[in-house]
C-alpha atoms as a PDB file:
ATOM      1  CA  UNK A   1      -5.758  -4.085 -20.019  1.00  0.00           C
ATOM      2  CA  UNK A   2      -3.042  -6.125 -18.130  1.00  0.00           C
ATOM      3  CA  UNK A   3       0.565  -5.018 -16.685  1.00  0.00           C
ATOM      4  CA  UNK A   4       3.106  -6.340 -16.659  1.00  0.00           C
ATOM      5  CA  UNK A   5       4.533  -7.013 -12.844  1.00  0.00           C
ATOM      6  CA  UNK A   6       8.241  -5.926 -12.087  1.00  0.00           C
ATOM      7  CA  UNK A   7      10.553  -7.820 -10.412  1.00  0.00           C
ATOM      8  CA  UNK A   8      11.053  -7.722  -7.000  1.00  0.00           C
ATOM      9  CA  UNK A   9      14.144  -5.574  -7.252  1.00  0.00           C
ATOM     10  CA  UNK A  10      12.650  -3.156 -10.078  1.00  0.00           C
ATOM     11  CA  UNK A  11       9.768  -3.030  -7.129  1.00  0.00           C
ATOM     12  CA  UNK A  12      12.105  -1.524  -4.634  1.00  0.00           C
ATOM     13  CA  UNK A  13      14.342   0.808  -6.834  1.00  0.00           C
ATOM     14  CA  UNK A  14      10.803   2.461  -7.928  1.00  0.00           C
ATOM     15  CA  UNK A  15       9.242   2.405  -4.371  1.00  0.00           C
ATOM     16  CA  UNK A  16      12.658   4.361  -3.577  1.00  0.00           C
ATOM     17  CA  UNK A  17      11.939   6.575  -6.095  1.00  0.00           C
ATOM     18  CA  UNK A  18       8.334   7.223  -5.783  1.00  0.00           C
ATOM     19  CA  UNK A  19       8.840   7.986  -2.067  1.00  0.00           C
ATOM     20  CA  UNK A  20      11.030  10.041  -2.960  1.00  0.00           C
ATOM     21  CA  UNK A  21       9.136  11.865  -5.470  1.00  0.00           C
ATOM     22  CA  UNK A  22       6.288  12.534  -2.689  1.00  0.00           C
ATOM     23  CA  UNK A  23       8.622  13.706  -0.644  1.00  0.00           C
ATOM     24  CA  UNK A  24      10.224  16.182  -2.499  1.00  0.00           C
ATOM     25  CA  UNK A  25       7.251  17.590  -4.165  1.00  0.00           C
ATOM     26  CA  UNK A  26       5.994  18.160  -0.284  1.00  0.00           C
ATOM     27  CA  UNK A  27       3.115  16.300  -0.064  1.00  0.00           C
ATOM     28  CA  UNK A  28       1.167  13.191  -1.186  1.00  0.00           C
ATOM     29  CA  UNK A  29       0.603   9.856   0.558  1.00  0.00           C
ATOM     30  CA  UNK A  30       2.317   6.388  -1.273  1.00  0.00           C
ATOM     31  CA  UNK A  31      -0.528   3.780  -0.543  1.00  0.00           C
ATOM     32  CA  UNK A  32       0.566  -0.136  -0.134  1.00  0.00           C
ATOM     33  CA  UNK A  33      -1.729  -2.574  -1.036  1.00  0.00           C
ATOM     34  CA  UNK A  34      -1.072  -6.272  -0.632  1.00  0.00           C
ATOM     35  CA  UNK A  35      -3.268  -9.697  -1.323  1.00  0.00           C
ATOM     36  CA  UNK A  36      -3.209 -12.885  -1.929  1.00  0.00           C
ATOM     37  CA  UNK A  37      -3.487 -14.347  -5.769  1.00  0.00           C
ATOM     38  CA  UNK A  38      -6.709 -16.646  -6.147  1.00  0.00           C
ATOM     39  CA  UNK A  39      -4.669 -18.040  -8.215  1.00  0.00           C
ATOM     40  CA  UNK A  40      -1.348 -19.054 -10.149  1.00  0.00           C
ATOM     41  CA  UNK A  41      -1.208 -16.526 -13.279  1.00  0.00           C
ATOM     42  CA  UNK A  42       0.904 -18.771 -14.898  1.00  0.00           C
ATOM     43  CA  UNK A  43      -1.757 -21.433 -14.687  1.00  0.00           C
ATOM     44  CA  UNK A  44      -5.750 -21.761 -15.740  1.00  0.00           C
ATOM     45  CA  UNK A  45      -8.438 -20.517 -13.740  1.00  0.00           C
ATOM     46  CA  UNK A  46     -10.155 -22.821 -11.224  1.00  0.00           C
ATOM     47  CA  UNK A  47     -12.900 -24.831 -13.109  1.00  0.00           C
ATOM     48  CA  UNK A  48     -16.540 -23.609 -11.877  1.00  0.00           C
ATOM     49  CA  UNK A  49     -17.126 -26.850 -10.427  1.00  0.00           C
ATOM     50  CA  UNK A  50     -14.445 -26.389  -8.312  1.00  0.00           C
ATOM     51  CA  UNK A  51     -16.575 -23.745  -6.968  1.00  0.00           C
ATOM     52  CA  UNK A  52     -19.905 -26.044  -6.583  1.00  0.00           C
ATOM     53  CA  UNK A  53     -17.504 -28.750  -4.581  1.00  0.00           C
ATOM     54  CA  UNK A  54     -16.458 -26.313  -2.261  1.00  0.00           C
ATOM     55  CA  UNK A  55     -17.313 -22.803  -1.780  1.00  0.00           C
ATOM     56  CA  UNK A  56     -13.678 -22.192   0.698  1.00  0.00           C
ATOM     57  CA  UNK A  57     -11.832 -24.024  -2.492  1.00  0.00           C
ATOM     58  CA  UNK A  58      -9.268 -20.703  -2.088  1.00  0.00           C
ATOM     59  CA  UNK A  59      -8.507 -21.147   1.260  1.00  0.00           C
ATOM     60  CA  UNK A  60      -6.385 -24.501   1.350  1.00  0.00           C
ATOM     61  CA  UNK A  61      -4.463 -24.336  -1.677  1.00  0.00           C
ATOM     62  CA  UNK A  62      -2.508 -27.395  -3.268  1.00  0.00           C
ATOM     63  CA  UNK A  63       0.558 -25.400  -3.827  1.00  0.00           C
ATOM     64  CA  UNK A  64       1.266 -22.049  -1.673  1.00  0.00           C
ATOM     65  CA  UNK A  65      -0.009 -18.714  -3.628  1.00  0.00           C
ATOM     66  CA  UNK A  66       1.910 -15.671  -4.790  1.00  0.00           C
ATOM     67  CA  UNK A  67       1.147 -12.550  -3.018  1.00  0.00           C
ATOM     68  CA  UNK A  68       0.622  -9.396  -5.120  1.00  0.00           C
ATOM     69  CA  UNK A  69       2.354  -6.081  -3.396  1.00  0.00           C
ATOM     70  CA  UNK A  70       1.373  -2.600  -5.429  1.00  0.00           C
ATOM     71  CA  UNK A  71       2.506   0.801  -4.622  1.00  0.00           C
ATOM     72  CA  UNK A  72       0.544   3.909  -5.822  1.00  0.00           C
ATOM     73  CA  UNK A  73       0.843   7.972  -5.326  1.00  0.00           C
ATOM     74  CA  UNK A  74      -3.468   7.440  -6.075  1.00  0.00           C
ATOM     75  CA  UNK A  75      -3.531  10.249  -8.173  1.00  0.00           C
ATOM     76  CA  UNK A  76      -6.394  10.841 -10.415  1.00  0.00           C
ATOM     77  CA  UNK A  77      -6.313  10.935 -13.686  1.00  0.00           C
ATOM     78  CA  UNK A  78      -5.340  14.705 -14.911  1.00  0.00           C
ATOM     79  CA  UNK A  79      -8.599  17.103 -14.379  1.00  0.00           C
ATOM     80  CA  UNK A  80      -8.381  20.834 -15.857  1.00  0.00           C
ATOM     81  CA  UNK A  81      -8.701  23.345 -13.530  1.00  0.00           C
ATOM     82  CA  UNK A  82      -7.577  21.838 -10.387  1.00  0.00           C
ATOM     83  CA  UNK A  83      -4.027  22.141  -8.389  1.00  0.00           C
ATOM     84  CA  UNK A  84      -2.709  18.234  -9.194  1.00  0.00           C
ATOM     85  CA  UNK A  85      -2.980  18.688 -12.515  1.00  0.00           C
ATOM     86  CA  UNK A  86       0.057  18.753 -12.922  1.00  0.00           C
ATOM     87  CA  UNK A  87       0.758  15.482 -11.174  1.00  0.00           C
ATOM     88  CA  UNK A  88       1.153  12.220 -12.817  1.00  0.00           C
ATOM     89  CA  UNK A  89      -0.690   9.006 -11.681  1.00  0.00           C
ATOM     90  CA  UNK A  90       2.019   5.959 -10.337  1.00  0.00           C
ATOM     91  CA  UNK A  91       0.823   2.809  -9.905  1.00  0.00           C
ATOM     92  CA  UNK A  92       3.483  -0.073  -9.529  1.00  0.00           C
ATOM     93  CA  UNK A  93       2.940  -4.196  -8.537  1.00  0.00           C
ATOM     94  CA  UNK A  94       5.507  -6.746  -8.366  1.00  0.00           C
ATOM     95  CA  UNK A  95       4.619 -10.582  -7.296  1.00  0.00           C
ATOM     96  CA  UNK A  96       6.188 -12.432  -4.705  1.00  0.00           C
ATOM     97  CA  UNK A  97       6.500 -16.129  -4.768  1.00  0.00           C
ATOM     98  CA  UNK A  98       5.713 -18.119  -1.522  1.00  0.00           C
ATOM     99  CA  UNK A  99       9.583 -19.591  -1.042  1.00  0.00           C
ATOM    100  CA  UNK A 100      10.912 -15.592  -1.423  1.00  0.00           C
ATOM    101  CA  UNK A 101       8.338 -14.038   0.796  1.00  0.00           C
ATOM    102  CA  UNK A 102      10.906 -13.626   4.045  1.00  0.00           C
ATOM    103  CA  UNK A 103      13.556 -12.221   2.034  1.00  0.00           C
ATOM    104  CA  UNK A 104      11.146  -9.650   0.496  1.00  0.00           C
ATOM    105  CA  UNK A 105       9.189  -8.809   3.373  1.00  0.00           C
ATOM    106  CA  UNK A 106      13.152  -8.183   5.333  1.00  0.00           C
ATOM    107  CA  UNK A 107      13.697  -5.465   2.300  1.00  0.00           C
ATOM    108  CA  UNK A 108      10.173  -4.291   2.297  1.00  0.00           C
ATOM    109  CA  UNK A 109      10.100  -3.152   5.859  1.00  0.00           C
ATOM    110  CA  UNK A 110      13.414  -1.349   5.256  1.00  0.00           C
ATOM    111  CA  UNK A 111      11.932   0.237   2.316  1.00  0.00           C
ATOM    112  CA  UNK A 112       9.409   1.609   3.989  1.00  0.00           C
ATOM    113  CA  UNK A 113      11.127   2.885   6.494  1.00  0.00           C
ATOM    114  CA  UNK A 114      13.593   5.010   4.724  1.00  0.00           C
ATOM    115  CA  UNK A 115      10.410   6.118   3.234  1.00  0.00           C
ATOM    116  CA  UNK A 116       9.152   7.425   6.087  1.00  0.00           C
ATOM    117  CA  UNK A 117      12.006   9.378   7.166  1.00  0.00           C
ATOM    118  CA  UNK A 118      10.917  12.761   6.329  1.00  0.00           C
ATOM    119  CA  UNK A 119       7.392  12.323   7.976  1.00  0.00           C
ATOM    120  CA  UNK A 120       6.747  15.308  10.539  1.00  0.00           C
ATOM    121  CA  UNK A 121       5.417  14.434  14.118  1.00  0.00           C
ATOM    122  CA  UNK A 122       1.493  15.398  14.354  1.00  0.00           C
ATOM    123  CA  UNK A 123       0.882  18.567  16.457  1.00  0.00           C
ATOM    124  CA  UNK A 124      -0.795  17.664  18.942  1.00  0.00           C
ATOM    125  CA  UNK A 125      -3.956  20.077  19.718  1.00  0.00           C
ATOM    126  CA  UNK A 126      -4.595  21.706  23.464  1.00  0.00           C
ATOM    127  CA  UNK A 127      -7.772  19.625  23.664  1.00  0.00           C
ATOM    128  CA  UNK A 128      -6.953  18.064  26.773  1.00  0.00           C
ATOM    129  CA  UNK A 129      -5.571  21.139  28.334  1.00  0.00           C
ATOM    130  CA  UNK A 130      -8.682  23.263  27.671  1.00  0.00           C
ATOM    131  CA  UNK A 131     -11.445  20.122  28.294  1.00  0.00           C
ATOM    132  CA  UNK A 132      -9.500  20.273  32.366  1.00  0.00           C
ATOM    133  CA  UNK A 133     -10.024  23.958  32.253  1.00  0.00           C
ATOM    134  CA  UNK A 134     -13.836  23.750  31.644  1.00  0.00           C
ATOM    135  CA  UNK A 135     -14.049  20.913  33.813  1.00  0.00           C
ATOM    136  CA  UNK A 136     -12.128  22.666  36.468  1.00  0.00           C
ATOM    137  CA  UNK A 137     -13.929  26.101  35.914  1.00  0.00           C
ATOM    138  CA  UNK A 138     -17.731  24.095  36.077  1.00  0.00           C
ATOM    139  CA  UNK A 139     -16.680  22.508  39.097  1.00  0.00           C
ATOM    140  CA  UNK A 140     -15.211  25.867  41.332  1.00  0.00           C
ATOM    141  CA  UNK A 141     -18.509  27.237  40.611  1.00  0.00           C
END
């Protein structure tokens, strides 16, 4: 089953949103996912012998290749009994064509860094402290 691919700027309004939504609800990860089309999906498939002529075919395209950027919350589908349950499954993709790319990747980073405003710093664990200790303690001995 195919989906359709939002625009670039229906991309970012529900990125905004979904990191939002993660962040309010107080936890969840947004994953980013980004590759390169094999191919133009407005055009045909490569022919197979374009694959018996040469096996790297993909990597010196005639004409530069959209890229593909998705956004998900990777949320299962809805299982009974469990504490997500209650949490719906967002997956979004938008395509970006070659001659756009800067001008998307300048609003993606900003995008994702408003995103990751509300992030807490990691506490960091008394590992070191406590290996020093033990070191110190073997070595007074």
């Amino acid at each position: 089953m195919a989906r359709e691919h939002l625009t670039n700027d229906e991309f970012f309004t529900q990125l905004a949103n979904l990191f939002e939504y993660t962040r309010t609800k107080g936890h969840g990860s947004v994953y980013l996912t980004q590759k390169r089309m094999t191919f133009d999906t407005s055009s045909t498939p490569p022919s197979p012998t374009k694959f018996a002529d040469d096996p790297l075919w993909d990597t010196h395209p005639e004409e530069p290749l959209p890229i593909l950027i998705r956004a998900s919350n990777n949320k299962s589908d809805k299982k009974k009994g469990t504490d997500r349950e209650h949490i719906d499954k967002i997956k979004l993709s938008t395509l970006v064509k070659p001659d756009g790319l800067d001008a998307f990747y300048i609003r993606y980073v900003d995008a994702c860094k408003v995103g990751m405003t509300g992030l807490k710093k990691r506490d960091k664990k008394k590992k070191k402290t406590t290996k020093k200790k033990a070191a110190e303690g073997e070595t007074k001995v």
